[in-house]
Protein backbone atom coordinates (compact mmCIF):
# COMPACT_ATOMS: atom_id res chain seq x y z
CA UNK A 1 11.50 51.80 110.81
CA UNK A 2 13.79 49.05 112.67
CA UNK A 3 13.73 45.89 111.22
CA UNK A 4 15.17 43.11 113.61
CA UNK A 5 16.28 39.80 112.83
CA UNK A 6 17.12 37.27 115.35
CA UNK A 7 19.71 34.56 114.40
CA UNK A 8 19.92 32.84 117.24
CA UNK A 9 18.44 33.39 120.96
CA UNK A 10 19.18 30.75 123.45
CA UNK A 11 22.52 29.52 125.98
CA UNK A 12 23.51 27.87 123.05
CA UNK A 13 24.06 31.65 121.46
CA UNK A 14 22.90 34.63 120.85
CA UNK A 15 23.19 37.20 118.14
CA UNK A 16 21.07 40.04 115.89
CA UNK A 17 21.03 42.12 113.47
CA UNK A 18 19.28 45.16 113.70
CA UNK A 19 18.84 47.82 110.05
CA UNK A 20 16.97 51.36 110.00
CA UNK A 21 17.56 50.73 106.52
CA UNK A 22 20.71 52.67 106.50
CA UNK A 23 23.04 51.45 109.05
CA UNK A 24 23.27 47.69 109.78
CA UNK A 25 24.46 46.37 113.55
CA UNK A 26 24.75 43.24 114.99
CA UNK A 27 23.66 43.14 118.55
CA UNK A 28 25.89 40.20 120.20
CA UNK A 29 28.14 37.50 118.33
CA UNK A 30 27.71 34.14 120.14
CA UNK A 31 27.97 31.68 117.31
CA UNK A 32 31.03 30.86 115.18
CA UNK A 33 31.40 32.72 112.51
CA UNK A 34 30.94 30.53 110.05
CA UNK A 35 27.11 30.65 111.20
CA UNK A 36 27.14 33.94 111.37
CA UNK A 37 28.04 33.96 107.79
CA UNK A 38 25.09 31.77 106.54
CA UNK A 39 22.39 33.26 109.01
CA UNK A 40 23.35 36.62 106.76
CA UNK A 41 23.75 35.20 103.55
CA UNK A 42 27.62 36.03 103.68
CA UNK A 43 26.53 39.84 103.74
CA UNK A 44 29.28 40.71 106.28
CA UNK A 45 30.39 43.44 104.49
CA UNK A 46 26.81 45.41 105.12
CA UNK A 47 27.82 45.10 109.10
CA UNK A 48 29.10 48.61 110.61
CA UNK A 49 29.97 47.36 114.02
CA UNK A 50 29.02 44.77 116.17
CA UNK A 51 27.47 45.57 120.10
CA UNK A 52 28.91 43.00 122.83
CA UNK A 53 27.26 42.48 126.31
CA UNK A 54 29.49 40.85 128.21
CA UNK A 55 32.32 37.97 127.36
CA UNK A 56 30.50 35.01 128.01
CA UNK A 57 30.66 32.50 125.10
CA UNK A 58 27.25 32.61 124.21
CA UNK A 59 27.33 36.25 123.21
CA UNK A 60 30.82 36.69 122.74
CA UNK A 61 32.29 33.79 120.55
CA UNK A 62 33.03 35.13 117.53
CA UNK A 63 34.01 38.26 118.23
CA UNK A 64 38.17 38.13 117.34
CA UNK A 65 36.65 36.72 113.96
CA UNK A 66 34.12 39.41 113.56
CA UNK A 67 37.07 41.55 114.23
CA UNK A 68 39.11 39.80 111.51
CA UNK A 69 36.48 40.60 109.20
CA UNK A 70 36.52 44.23 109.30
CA UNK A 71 34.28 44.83 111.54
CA UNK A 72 34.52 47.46 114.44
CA UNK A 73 33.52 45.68 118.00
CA UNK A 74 31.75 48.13 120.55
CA UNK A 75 31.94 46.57 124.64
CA UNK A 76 33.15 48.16 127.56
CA UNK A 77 37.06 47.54 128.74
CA UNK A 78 36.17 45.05 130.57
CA UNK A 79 34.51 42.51 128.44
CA UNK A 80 37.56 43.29 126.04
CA UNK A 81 40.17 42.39 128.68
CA UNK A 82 38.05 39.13 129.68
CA UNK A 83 37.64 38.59 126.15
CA UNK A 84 41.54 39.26 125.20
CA UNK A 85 40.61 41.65 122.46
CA UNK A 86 42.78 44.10 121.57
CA UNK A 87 43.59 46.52 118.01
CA UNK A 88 42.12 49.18 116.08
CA UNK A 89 38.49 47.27 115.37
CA UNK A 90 38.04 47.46 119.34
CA UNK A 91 36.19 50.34 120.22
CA UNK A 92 36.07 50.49 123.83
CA UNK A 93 32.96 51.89 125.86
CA UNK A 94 31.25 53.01 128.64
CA UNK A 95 28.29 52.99 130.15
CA UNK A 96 26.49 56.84 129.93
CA UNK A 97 28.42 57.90 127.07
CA UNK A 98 27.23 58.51 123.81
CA UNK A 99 28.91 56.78 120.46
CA UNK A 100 27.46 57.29 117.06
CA UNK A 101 27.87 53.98 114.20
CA UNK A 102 26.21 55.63 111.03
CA UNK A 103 22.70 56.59 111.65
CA UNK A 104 22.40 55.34 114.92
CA UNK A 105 23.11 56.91 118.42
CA UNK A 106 23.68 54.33 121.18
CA UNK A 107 24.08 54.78 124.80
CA UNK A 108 24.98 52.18 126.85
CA UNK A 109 24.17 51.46 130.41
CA UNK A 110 25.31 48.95 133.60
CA UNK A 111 23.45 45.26 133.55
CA UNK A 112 23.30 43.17 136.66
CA UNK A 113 25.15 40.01 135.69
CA UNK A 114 28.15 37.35 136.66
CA UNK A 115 30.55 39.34 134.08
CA UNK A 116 33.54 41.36 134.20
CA UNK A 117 31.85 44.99 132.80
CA UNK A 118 28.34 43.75 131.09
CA UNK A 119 26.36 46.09 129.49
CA UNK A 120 22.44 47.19 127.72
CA UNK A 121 22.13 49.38 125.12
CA UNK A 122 19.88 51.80 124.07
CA UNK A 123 20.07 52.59 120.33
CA UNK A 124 18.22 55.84 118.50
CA UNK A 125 17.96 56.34 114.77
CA UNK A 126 17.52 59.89 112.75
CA UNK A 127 14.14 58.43 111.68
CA UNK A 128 12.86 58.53 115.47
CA UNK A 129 12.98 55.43 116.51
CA UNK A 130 14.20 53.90 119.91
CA UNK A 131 15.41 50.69 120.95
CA UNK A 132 16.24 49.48 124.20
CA UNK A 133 18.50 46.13 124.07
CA UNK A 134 18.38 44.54 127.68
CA UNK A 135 19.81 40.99 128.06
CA UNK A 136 21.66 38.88 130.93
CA UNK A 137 20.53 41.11 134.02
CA UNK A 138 18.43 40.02 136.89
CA UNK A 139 18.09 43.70 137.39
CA UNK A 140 17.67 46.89 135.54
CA UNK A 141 17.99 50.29 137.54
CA UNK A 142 16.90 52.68 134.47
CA UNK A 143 13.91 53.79 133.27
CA UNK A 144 13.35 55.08 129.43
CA UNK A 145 11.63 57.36 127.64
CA UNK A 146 9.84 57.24 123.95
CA UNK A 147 10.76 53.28 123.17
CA UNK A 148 9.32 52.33 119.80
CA UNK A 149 11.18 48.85 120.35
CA UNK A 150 11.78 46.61 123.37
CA UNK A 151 13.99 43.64 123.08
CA UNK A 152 14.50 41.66 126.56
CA UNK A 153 16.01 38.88 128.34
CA UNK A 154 12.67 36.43 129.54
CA UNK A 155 15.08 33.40 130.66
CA UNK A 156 12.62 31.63 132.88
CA UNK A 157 9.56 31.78 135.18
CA UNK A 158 10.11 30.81 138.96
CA UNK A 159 7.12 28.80 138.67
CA UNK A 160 8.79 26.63 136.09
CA UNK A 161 12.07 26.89 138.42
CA UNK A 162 10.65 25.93 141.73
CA UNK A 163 8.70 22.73 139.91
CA UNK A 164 12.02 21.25 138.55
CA UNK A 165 13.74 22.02 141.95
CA UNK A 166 10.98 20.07 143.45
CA UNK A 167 11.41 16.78 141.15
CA UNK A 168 15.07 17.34 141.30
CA UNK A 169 15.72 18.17 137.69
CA UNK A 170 17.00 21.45 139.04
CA UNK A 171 20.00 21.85 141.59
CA UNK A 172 19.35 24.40 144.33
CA UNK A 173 22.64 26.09 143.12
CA UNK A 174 21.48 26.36 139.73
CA UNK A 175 18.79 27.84 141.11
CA UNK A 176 20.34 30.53 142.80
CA UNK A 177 22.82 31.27 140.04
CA UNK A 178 19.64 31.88 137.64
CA UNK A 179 18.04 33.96 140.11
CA UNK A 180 21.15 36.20 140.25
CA UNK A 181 22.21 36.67 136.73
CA UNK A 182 18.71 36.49 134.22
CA UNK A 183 15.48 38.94 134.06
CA UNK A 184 12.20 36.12 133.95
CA UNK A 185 9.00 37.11 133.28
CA UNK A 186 7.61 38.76 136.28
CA UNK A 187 10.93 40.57 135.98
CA UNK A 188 9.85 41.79 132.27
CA UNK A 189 6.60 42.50 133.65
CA UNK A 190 7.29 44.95 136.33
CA UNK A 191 10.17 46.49 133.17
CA UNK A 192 7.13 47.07 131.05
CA UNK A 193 4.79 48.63 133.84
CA UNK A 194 7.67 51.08 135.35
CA UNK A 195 8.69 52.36 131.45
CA UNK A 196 6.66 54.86 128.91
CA UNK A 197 5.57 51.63 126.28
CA UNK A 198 3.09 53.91 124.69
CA UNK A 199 5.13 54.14 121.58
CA UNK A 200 6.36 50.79 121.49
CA UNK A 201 5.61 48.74 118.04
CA UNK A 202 6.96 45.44 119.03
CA UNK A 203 8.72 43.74 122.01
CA UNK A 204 10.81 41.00 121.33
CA UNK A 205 11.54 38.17 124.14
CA UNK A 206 14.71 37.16 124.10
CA UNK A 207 17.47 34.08 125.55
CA UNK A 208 14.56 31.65 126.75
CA UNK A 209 15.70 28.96 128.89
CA UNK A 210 15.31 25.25 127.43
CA UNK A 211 14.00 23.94 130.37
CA UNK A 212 12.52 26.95 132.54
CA UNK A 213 10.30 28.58 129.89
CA UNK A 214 7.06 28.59 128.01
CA UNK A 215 7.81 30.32 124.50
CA UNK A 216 3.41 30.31 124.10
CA UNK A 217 2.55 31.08 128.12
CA UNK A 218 5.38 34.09 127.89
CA UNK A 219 4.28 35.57 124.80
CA UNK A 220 0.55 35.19 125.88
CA UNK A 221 1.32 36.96 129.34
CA UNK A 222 3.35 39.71 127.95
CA UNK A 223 0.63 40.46 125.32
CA UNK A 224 -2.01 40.52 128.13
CA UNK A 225 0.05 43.24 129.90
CA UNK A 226 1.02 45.59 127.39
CA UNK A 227 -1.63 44.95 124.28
CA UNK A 228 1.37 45.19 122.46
CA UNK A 229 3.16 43.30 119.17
CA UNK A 230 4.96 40.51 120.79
CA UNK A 231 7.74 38.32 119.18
CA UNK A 232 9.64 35.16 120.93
CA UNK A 233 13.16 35.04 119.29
CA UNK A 234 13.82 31.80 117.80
CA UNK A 235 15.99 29.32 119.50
């Protein structure tokens, strides 16, 4: 059984902690730590390693304290370089190969974003469950097999997009920068058709856009296509 709970989801930051009950992660550390702290009721110490993305702030800003605090970070070469992390709590990865953190196996695999070396993860436990962690990608090339959990990027809906293009609370180039670096929901959708869900307990929607978004509309949608559990991260 995975229990997930979302601290923070949104360009403002992002972070997660994930617990088979044994062996607690946190996916992503884009708040200070401070809030970080407080969000996990100063149980640091319960953390076995922390999963970074990519370097941008939103996902990556407490990492050196994370660090600091004992705890191992996992993210490619890359993201550490762009990041200037360095010592023995950086683990550095890459994508295909395998890395075990307790009780969970995690695999990591190339995202389609404006970042140095970003990365998803899948994560397996020894109970049987499977997670697939996809965030900050406008693309994803893999398919995957016997998901129990989903959690995805559902920035925005080009419906939303065009309409604030149109009245000019949009720039064109802001436009085309979204476009290139975020999954939105017809993105999600065609994820969820191409992938075995038949497993799947829950899918969580994750780093909604403030203004290009529809927490209700999304989750409604995505429930209509898969009949599944879903859940809209907080903000």
């Amino acid at each position: 059984m995975i229990d997930i709970q979302c601290l923070g989801s949104s360009s403002a930051g992002n972070a997660y902690r994930i617990t088979d009950g044994q062996t607690s992660l946190l996916l992503e550390a884009g708040f200070p730590f401070k809030s970080l702290q407080q969000a996990l009721n100063f149980k640091m110490s319960g953390i076995s390693g922390c999963l970074i993305s990519h370097e941008h702030g939103d996902h990556s800003k407490a990492a050196k304290d994370v660090m600091k605090a004992g705890i191992p970070i996992y993210t490619s070469q890359g993201t550490a370089d762009a990041l200037g992390l360095s010592g023995h709590r950086l683990k550095p990865i890459k994508a295909h190969s395998q890395f075990e953190i307790g009780t969970w196996t995690i695999k990591p695999f190339e995202i389609e974003h404006d970042a140095a070396e970003p990365l998803g993860f899948v994560l397996a436990n020894t109970a049987g469950d499977k997670l697939v962690f996809l965030t900050d990608t406008y693309y994803c090339r893999y398919r995957f097999a016997g998901l129990t959990h989903i959690m995805v990027e559902c920035n925005y809906s080009i419906d939303i997009v065009n309409q604030r293009v149109t009245s000019g609370e949009l720039h064109p180039g802001q436009k085309k920068r979204l476009l290139r670096s975020h999954f939105g929901l017809e993105h999600v959708k065609g994820f969820l058709r191409a992938n075995d869900i038949s497993k799947v307990q829950e899918i969580w929607l994750l780093h909604l856009s403030d203004g290009n978004s529809d927490a209700d509309r999304f989750k409604r949608e995505i429930m209509e296509t898969t009949g599944k559990l879903v859940r809209v991260a907080d903000r």
